[in-house]
PDB file of N, CA and C in Angstrom:
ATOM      1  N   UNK A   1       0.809  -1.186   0.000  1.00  0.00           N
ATOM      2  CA  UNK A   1       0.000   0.000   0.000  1.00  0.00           C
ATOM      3  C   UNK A   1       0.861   1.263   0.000  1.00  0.00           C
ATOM      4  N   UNK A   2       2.178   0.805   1.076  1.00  0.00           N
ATOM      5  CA  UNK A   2       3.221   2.606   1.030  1.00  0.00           C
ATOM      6  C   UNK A   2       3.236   2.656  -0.445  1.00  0.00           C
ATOM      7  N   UNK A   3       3.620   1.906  -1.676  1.00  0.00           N
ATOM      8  CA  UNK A   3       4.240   2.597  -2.889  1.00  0.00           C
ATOM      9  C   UNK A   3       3.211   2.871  -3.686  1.00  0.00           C
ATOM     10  N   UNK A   4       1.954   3.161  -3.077  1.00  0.00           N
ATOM     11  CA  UNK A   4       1.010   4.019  -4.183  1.00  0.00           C
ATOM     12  C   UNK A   4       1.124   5.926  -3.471  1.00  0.00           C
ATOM     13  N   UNK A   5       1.979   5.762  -2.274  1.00  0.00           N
ATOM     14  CA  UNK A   5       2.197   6.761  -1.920  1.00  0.00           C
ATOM     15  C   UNK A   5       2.702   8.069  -2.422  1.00  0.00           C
ATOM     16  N   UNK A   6       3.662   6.591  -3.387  1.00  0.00           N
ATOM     17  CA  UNK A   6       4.402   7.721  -4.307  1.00  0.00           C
ATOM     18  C   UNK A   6       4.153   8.526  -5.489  1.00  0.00           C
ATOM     19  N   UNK A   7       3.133   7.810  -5.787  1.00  0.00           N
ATOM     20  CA  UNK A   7       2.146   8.220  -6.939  1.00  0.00           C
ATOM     21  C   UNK A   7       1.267   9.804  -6.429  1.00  0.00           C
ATOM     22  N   UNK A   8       1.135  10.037  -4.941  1.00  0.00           N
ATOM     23  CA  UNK A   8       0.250  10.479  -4.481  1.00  0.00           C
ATOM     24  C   UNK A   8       0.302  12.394  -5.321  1.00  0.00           C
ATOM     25  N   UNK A   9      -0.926  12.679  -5.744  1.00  0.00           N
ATOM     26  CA  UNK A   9      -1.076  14.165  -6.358  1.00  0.00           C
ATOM     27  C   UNK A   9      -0.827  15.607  -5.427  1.00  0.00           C
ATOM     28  N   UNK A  10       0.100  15.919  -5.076  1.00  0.00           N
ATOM     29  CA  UNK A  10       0.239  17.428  -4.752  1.00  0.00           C
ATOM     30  C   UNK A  10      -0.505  18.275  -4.307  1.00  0.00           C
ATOM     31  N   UNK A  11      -0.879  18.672  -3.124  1.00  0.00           N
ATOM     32  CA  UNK A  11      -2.518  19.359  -3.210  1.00  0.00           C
ATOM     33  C   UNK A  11      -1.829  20.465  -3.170  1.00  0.00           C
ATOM     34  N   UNK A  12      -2.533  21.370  -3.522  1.00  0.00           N
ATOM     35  CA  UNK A  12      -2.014  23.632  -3.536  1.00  0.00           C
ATOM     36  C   UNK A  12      -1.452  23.561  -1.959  1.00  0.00           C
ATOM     37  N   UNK A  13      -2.337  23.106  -1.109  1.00  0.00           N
ATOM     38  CA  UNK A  13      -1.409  23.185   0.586  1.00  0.00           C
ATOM     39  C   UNK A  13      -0.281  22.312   0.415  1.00  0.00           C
ATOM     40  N   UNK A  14       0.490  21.543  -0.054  1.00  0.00           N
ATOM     41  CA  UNK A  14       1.764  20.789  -0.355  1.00  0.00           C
ATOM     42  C   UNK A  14       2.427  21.681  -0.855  1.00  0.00           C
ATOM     43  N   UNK A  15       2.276  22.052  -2.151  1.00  0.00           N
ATOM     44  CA  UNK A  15       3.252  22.798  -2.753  1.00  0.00           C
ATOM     45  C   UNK A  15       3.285  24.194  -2.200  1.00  0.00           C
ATOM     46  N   UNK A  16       2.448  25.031  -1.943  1.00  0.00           N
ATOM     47  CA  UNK A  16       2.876  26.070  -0.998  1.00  0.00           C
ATOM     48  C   UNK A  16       3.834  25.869  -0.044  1.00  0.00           C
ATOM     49  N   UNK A  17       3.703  24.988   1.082  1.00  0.00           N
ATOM     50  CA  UNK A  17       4.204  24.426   2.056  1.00  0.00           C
ATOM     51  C   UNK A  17       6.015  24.433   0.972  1.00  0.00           C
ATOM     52  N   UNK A  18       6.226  23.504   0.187  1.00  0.00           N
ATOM     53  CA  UNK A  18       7.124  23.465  -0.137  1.00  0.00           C
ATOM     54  C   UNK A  18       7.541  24.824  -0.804  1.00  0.00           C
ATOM     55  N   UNK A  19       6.743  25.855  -1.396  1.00  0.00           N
ATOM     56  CA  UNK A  19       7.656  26.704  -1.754  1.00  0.00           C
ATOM     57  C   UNK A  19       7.580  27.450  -0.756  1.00  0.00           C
ATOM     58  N   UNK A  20       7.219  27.639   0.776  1.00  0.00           N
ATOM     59  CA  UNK A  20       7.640  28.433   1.953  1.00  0.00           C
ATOM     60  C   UNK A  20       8.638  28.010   2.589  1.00  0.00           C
ATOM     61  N   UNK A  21       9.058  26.653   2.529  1.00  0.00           N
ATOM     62  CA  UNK A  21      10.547  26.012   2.640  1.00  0.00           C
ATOM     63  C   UNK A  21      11.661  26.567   1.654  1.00  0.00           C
ATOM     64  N   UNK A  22      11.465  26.724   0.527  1.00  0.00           N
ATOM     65  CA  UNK A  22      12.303  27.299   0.097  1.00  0.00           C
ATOM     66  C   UNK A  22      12.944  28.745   0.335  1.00  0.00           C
ATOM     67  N   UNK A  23      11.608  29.423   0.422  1.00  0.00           N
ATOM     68  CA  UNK A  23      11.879  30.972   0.531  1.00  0.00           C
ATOM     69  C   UNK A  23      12.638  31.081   2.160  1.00  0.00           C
ATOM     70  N   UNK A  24      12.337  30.482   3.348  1.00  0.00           N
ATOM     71  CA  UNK A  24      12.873  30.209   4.504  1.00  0.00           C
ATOM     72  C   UNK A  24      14.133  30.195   4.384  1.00  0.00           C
ATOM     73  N   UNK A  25      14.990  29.152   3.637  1.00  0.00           N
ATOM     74  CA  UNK A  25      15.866  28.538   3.834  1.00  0.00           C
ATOM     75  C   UNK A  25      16.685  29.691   2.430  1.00  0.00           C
ATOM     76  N   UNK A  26      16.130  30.343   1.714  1.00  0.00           N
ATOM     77  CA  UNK A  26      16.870  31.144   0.816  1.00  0.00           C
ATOM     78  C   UNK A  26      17.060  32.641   1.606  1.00  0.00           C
ATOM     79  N   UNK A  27      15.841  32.595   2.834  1.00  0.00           N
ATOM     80  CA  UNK A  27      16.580  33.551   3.732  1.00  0.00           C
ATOM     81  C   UNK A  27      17.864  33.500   4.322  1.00  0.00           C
ATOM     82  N   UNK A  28      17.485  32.781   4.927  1.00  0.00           N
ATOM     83  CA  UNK A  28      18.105  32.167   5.641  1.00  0.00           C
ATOM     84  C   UNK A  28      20.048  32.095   5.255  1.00  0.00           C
ATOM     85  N   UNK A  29      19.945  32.064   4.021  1.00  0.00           N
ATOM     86  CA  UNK A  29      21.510  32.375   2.935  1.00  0.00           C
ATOM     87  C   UNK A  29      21.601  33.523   2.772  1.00  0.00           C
ATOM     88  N   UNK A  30      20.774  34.590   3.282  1.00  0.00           N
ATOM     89  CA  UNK A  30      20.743  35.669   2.440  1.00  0.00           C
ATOM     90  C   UNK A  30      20.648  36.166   1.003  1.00  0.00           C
ATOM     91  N   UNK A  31      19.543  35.184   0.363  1.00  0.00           N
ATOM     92  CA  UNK A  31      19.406  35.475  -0.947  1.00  0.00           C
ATOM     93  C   UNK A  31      17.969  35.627  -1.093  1.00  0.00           C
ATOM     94  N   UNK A  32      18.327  37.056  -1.971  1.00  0.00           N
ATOM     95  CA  UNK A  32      16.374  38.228  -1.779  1.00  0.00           C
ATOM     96  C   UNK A  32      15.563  37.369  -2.880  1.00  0.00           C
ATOM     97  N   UNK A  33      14.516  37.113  -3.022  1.00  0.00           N
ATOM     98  CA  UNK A  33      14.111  36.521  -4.353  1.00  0.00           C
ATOM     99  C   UNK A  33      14.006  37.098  -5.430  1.00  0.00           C
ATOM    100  N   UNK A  34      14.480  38.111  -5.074  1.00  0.00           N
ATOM    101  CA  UNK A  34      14.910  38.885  -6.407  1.00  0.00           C
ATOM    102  C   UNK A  34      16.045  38.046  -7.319  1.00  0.00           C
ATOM    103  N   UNK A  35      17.201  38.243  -6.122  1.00  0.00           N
ATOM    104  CA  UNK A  35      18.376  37.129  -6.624  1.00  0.00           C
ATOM    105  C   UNK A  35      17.867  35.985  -6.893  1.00  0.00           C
ATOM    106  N   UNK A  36      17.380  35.055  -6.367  1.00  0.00           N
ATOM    107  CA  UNK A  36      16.771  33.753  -6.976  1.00  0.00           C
ATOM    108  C   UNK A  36      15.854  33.919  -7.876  1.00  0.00           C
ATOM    109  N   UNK A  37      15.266  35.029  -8.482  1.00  0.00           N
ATOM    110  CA  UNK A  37      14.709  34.541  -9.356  1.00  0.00           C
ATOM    111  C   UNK A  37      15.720  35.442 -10.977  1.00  0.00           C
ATOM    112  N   UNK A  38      16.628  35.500 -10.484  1.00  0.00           N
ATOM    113  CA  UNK A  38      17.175  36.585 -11.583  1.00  0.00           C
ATOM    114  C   UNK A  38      18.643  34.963 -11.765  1.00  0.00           C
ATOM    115  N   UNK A  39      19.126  34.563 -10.834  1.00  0.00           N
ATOM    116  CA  UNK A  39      19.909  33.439 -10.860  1.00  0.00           C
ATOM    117  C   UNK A  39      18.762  32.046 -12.119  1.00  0.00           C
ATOM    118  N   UNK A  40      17.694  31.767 -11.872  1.00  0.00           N
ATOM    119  CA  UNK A  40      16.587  30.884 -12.335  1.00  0.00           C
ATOM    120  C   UNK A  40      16.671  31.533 -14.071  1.00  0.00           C
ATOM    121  N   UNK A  41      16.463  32.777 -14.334  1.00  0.00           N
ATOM    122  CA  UNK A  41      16.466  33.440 -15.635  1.00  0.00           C
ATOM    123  C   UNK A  41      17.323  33.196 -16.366  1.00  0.00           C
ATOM    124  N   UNK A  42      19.118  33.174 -15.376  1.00  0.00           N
ATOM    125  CA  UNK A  42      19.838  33.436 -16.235  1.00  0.00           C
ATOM    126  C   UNK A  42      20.345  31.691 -16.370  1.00  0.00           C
ATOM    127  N   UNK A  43      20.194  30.898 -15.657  1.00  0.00           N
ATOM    128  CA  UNK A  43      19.837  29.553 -15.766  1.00  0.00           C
ATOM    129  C   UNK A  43      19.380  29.276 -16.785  1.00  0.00           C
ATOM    130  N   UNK A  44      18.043  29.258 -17.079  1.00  0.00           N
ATOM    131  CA  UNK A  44      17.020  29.107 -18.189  1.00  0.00           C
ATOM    132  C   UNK A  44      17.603  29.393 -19.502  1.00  0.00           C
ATOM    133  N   UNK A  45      18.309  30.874 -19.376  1.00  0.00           N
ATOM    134  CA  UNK A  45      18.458  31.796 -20.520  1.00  0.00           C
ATOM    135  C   UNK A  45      19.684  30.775 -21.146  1.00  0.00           C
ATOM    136  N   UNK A  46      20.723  30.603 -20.341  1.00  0.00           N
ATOM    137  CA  UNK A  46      22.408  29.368 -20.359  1.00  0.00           C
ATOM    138  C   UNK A  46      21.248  28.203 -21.389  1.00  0.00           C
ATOM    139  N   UNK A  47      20.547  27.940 -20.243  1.00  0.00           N
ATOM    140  CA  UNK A  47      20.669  26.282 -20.963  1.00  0.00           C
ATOM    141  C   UNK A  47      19.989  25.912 -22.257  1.00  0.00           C
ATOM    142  N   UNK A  48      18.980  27.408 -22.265  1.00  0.00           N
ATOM    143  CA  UNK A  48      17.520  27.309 -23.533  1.00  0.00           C
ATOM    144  C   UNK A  48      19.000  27.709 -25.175  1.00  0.00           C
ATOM    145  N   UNK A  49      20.393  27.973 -24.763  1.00  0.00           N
ATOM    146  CA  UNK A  49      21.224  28.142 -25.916  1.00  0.00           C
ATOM    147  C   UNK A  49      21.351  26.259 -26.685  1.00  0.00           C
ATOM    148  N   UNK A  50      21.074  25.472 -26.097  1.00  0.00           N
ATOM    149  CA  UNK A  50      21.434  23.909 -26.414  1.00  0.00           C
ATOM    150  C   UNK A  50      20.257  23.131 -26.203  1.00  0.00           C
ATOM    151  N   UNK A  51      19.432  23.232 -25.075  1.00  0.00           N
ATOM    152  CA  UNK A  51      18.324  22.229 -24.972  1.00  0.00           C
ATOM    153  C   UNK A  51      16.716  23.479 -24.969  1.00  0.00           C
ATOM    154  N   UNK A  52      15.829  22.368 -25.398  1.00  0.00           N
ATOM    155  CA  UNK A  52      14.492  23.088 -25.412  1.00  0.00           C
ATOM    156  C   UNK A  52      13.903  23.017 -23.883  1.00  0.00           C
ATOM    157  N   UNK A  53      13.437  23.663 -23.320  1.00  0.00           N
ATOM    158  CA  UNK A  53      13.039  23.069 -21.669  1.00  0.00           C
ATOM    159  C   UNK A  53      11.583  23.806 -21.360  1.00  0.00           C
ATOM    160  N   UNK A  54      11.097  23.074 -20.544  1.00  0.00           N
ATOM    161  CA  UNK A  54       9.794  23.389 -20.005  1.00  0.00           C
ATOM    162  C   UNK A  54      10.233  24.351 -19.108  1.00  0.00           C
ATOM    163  N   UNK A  55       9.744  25.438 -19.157  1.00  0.00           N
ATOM    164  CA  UNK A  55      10.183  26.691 -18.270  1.00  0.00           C
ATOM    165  C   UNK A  55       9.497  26.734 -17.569  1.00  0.00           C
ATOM    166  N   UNK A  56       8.454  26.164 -17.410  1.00  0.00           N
ATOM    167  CA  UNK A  56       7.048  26.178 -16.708  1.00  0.00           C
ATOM    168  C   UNK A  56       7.447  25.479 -15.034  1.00  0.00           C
ATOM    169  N   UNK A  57       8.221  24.219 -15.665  1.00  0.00           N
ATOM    170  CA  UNK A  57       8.650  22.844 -14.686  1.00  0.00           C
ATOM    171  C   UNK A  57      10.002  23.485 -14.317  1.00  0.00           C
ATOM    172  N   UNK A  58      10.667  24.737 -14.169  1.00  0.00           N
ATOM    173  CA  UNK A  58      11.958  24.851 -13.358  1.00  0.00           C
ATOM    174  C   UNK A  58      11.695  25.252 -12.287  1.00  0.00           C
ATOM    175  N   UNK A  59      12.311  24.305 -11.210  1.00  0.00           N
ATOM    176  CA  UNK A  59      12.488  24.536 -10.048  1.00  0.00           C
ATOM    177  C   UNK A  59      14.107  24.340  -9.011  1.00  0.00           C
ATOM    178  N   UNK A  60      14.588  25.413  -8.609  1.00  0.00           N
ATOM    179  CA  UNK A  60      15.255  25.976  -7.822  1.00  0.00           C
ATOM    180  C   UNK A  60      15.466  25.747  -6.710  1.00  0.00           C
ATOM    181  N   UNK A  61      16.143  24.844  -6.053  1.00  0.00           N
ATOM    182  CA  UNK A  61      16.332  25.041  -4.533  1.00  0.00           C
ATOM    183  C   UNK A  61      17.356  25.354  -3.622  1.00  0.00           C
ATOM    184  N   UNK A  62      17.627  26.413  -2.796  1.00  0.00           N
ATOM    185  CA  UNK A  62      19.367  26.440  -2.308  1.00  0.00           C
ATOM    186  C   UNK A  62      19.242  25.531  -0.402  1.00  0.00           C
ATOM    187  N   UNK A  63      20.040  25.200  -0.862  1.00  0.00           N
ATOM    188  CA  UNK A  63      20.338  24.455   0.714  1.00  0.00           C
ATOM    189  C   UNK A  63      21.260  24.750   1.468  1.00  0.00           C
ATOM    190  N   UNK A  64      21.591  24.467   2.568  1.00  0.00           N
ATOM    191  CA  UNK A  64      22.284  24.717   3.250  1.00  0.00           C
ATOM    192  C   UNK A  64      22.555  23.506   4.418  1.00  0.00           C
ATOM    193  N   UNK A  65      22.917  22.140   4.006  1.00  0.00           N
ATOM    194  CA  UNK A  65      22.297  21.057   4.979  1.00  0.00           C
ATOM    195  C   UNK A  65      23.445  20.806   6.511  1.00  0.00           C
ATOM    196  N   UNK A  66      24.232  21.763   6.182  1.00  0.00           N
ATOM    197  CA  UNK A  66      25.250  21.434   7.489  1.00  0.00           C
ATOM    198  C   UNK A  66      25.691  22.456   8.151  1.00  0.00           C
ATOM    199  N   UNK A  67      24.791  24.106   8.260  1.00  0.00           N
ATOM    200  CA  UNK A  67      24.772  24.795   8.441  1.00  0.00           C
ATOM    201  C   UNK A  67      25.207  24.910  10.237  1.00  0.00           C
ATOM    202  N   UNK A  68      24.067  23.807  11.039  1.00  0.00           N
ATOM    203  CA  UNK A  68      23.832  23.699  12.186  1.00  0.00           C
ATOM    204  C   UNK A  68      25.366  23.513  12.485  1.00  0.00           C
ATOM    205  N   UNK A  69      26.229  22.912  11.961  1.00  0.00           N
ATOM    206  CA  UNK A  69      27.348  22.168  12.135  1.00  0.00           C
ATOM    207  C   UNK A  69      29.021  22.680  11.892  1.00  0.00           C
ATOM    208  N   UNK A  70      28.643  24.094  11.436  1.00  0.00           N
ATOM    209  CA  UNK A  70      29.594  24.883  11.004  1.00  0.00           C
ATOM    210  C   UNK A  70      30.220  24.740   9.668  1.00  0.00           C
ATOM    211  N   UNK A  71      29.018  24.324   8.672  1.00  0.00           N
ATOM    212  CA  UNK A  71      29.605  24.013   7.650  1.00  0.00           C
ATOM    213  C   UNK A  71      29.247  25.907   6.708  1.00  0.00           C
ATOM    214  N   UNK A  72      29.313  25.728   5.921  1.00  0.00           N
ATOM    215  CA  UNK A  72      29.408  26.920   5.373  1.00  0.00           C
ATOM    216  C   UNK A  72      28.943  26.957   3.533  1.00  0.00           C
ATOM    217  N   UNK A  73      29.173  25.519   3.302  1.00  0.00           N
ATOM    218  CA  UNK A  73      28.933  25.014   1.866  1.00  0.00           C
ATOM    219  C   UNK A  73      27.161  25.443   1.811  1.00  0.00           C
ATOM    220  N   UNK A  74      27.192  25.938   0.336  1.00  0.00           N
ATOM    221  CA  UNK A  74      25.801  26.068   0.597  1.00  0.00           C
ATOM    222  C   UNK A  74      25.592  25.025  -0.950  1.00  0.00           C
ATOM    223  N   UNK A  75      24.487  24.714  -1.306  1.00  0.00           N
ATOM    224  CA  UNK A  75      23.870  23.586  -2.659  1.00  0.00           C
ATOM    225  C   UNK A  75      23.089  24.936  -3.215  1.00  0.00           C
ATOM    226  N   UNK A  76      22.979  24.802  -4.705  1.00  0.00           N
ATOM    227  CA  UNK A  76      21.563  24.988  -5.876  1.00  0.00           C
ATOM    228  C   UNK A  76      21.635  23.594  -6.178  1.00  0.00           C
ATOM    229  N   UNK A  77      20.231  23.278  -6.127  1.00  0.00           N
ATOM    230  CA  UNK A  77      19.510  21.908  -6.097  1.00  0.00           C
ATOM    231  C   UNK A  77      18.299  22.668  -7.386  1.00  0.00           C
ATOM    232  N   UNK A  78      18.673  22.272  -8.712  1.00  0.00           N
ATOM    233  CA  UNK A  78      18.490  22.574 -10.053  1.00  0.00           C
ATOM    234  C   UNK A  78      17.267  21.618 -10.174  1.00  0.00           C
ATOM    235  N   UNK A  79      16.048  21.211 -10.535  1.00  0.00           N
ATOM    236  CA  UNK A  79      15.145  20.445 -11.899  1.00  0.00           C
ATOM    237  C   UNK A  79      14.581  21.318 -12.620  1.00  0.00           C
ATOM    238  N   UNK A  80      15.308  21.408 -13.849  1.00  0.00           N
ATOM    239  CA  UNK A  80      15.155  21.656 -15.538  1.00  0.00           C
ATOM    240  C   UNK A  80      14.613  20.653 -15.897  1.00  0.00           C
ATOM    241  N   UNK A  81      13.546  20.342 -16.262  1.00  0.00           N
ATOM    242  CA  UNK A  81      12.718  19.649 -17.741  1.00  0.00           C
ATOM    243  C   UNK A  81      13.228  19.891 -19.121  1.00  0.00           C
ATOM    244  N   UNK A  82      13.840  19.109 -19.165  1.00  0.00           N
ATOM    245  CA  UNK A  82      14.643  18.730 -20.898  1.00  0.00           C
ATOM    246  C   UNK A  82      13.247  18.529 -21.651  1.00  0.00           C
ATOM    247  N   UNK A  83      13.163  19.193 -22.550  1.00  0.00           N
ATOM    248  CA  UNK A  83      11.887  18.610 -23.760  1.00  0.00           C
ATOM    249  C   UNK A  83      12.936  17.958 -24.851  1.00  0.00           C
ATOM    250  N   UNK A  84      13.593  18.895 -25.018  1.00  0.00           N
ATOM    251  CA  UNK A  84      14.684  18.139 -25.977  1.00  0.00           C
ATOM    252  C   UNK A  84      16.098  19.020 -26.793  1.00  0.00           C
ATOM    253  N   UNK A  85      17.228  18.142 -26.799  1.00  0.00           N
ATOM    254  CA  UNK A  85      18.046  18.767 -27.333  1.00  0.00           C
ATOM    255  C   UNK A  85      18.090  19.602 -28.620  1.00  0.00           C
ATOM    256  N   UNK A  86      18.752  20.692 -28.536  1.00  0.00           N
ATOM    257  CA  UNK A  86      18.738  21.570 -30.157  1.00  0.00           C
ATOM    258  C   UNK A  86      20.052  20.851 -30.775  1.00  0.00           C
ATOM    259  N   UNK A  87      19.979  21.297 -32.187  1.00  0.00           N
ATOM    260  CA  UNK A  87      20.627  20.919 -33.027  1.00  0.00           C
ATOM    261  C   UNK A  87      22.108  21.836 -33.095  1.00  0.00           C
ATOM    262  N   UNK A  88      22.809  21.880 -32.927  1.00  0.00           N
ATOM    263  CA  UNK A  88      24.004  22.925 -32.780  1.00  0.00           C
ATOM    264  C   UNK A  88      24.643  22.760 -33.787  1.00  0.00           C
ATOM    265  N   UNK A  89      24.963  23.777 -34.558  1.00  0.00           N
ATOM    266  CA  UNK A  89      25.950  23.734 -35.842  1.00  0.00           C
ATOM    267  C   UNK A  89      26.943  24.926 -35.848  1.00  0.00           C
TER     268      UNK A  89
END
């Protein structure tokens, strides 16, 4: 029964929830969403030169998972939707 879990649909209170985790934790780095969403653009803008992508489906996440611990490393945790490669000549 758990692995129909995984199947399970997203309700608007899920994904909010998850994008208030993000914005938290992009405080939290000190990055305004201005910057994250101008970093996401120029992302998009890089990769739309070689692959076609669902711009719709990019999502952004910065982490920080060892913060508590004196770590200092921070992650961009990237999903781009590839529709498909361009032809480059």
């Amino acid at each position: 029964m758990k692995k129909f879990l995984f199947f399970k649909r997203k309700t608007s209170g899920n994904i909010a929830r998850e994008r208030l985790k993000i914005l938290l934790v992009a405080d939290r780095m000190n990055f305004s969403s201005d910057l994250t969403e101008r970093i996401q653009r120029d992302l998009i803008r890089c990769m739309s030169k070689y692959l076609e992508l669902d711009e719709k489906g990019v999502h952004i996440q910065f982490e920080q998972p060892n913060k508590d611990k004196g770590s200092g490393t921070s992650y961009i945790n990237a999903k781009i939707p590839v529709i498909s490669m361009k032809q480059i000549r």
